[in-house]
Protein backbone atom coordinates (compact mmCIF):
# COMPACT_ATOMS: atom_id res chain seq x y z
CA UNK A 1 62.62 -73.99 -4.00
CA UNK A 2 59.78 -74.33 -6.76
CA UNK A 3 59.43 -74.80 -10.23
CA UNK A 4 57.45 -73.14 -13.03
CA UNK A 5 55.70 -74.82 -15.63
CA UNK A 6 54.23 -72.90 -18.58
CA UNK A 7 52.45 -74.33 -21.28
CA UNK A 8 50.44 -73.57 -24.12
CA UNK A 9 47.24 -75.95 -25.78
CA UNK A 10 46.12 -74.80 -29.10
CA UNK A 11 42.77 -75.35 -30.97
CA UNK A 12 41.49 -74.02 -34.15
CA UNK A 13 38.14 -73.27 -32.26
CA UNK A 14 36.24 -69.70 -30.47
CA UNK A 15 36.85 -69.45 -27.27
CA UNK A 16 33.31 -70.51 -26.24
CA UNK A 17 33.86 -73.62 -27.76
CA UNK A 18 37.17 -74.45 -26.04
CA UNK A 19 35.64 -73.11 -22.49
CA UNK A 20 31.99 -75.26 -23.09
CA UNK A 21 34.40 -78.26 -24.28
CA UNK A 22 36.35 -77.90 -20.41
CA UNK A 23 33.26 -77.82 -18.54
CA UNK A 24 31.77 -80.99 -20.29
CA UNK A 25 32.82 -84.27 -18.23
CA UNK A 26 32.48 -86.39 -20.94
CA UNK A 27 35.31 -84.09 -22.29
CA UNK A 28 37.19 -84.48 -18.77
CA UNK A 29 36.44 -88.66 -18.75
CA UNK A 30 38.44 -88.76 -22.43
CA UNK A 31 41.22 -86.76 -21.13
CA UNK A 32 41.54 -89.27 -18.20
CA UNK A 33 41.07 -92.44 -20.05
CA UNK A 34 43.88 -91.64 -23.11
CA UNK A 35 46.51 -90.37 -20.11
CA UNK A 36 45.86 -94.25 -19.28
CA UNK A 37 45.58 -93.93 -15.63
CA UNK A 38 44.32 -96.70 -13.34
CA UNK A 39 41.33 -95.22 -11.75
CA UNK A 40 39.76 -91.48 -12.27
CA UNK A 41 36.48 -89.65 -11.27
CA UNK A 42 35.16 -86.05 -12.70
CA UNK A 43 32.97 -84.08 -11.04
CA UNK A 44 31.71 -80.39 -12.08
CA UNK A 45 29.76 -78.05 -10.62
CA UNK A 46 27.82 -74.96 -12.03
CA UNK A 47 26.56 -72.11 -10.30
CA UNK A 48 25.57 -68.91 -11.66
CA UNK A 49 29.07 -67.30 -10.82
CA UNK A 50 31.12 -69.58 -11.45
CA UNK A 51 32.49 -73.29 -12.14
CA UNK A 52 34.22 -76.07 -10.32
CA UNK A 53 36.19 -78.76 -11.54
CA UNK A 54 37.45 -81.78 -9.73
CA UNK A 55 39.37 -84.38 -11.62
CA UNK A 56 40.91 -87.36 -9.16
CA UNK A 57 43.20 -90.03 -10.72
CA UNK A 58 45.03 -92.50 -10.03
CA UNK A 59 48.34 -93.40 -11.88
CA UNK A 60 50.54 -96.19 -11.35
CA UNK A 61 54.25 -95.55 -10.40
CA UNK A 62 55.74 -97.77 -13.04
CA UNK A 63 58.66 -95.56 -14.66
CA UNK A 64 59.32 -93.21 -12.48
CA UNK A 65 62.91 -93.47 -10.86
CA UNK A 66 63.63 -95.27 -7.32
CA UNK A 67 63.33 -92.14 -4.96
CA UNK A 68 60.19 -91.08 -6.49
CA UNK A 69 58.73 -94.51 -5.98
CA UNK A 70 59.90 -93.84 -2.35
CA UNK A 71 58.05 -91.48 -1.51
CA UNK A 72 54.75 -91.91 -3.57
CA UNK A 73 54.47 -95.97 -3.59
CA UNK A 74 53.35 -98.26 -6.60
CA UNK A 75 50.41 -95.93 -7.68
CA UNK A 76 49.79 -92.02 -7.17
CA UNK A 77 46.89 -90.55 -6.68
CA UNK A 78 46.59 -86.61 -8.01
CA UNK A 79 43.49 -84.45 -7.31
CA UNK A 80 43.12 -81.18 -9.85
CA UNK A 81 40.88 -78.52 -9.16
CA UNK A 82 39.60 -75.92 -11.13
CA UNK A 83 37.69 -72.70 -10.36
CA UNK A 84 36.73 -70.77 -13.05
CA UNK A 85 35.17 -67.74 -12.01
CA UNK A 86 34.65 -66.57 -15.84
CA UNK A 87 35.15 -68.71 -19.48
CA UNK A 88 38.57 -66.62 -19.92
CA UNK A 89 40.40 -67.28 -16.72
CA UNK A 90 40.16 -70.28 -13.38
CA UNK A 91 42.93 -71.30 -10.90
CA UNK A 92 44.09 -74.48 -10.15
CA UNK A 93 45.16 -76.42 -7.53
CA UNK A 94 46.89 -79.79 -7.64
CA UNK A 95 47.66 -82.26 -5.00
CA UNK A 96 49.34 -85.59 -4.46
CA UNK A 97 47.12 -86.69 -1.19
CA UNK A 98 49.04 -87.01 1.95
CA UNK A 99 52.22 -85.92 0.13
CA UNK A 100 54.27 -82.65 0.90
CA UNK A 101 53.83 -80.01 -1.95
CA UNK A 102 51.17 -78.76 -4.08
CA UNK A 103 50.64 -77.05 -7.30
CA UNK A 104 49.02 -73.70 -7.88
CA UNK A 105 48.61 -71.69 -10.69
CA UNK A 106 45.94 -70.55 -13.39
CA UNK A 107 44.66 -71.44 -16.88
CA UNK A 108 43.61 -68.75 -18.95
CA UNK A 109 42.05 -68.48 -22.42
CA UNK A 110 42.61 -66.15 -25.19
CA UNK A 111 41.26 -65.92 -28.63
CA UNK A 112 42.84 -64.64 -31.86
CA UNK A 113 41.58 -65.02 -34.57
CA UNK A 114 39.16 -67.89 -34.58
CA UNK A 115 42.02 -69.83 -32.43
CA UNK A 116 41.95 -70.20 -29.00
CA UNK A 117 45.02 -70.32 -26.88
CA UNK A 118 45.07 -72.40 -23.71
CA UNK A 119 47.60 -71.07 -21.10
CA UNK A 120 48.47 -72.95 -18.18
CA UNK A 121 51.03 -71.29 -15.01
CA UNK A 122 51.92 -73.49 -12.55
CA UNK A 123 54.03 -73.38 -9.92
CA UNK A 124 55.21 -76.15 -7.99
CA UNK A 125 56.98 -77.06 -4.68
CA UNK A 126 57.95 -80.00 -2.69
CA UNK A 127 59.24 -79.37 0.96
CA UNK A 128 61.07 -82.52 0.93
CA UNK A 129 64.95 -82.13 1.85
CA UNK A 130 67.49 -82.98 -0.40
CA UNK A 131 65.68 -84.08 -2.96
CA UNK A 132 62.78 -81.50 -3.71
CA UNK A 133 64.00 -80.18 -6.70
CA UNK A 134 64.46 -83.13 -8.12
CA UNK A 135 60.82 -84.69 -7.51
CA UNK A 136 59.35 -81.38 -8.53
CA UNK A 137 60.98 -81.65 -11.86
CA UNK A 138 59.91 -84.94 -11.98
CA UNK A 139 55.58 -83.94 -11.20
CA UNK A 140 56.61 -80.78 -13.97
CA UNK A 141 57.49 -83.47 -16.43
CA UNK A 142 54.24 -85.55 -15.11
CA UNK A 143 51.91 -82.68 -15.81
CA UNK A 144 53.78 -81.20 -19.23
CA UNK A 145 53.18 -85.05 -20.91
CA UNK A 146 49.56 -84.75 -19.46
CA UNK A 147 48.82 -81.76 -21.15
CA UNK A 148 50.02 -82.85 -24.31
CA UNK A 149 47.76 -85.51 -24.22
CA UNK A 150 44.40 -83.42 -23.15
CA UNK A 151 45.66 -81.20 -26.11
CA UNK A 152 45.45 -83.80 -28.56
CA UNK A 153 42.13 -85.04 -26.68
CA UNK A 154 40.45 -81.91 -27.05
CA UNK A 155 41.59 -81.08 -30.55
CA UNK A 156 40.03 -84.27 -31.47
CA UNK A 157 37.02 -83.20 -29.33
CA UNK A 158 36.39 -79.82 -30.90
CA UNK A 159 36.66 -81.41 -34.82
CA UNK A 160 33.63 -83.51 -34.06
C-alpha cells in the first residue's frame, strides 16, 4: 500500500527568486527552526549541473499516537534530499533512518504570472504489517503541516 501527498506552496515572486530562495541555507535553517524541531543540519551542494540538498532533523515524538511512538521512539529523526537537476524541477527522497519505508517524489516549479507555484508529489510507503497505512497517513500528515510552515517561512523570506 502507499499514499500520495500533493501539495501546492504559493509566492507572489519569479521563479528565480523562489528557486535562489531554496538553494540558500539560511533559507533551509528558518524552515527548520519555525517547524520547532529538536536538532537539524543543512547542507547544499552546487555543481555546474546541478544541486543537492540535504536537510536532517530531528523531531520529538510528543503527539503522535501510541503505535507510532512504537515504532519510532521519543524523537524521530527524518533526512530530505533534494536533487535538482534544473531551477524548474528536483526529486526528493525522504527517510526515517533505520525505519521501514521511504518517501519519493518531486518538487517542481511553475510560474504564471509573476507567481510562482511550488508543487510537491510524494509518495509514501511503510512495509510494516497491519498497521502501514495507518503510520503512512500519519508521516503524510507530518510532511503536509511541514510544508505549510516552509510556505509561510518562505513567503516571509521572499517579502524581505
Amino acid at each position: 500500500m502507499t499514499t500520495s501527498l500533493v501539495h501546492e506552496l504559493t509566492y507572489d515572486a519569479p521563479l528565480a527568486d523562489v528557486a535562489a530562495m531554496l538553494a540558500d541555507p539560511a533559507f533551509r535553517e528558518e524552515v527548520s527552526q519555525a517547524q520547532e524541531v529538536l536538532r537539524h543540519d543543512v547542507h547544499l551542494e552546487r555543481t555546474d549541473a546541478a544541486l543537492t540538498v540535504r536537510v536532517e532533523q530531528v523531531r520529538t515524538a510528543d503527539g503522535m499516537p501510541s503505535f507510532a511512538r512504537k515504532i519510532v521512539g521519543d524523537e524521530m529523526a527524518i533526512v530530505q534530499e533534494e536533487r535538482w537537476a534544473s531551477p524548474e524541477r528536483g526529486d526528493v527522497t525522504v527517510t526515517i533512518p533505520g525505519k521501514p519505508g521511504d518517501v519519493t517524489g518531486t518538487i517542481t516549479l511553475r510560474e504564471d504570472g509573476g507567481s510562482t507555484t511550488e508543487t510537491v508529489d510524494l509518495t509514501i510507503k511503510v512495509s510494516i504489517p497491519l498497521v502501514g497505512g495507518k503510520v503512512e497517513k500519519l508521516v503524510a500528515d507530518i510532511l503536509r503541516k511541514a510544508l505549510v510552515i516552509e510556505n509561510t517561512v518562505g513567503r516571509d523570506y521572499l517579502s524581505r
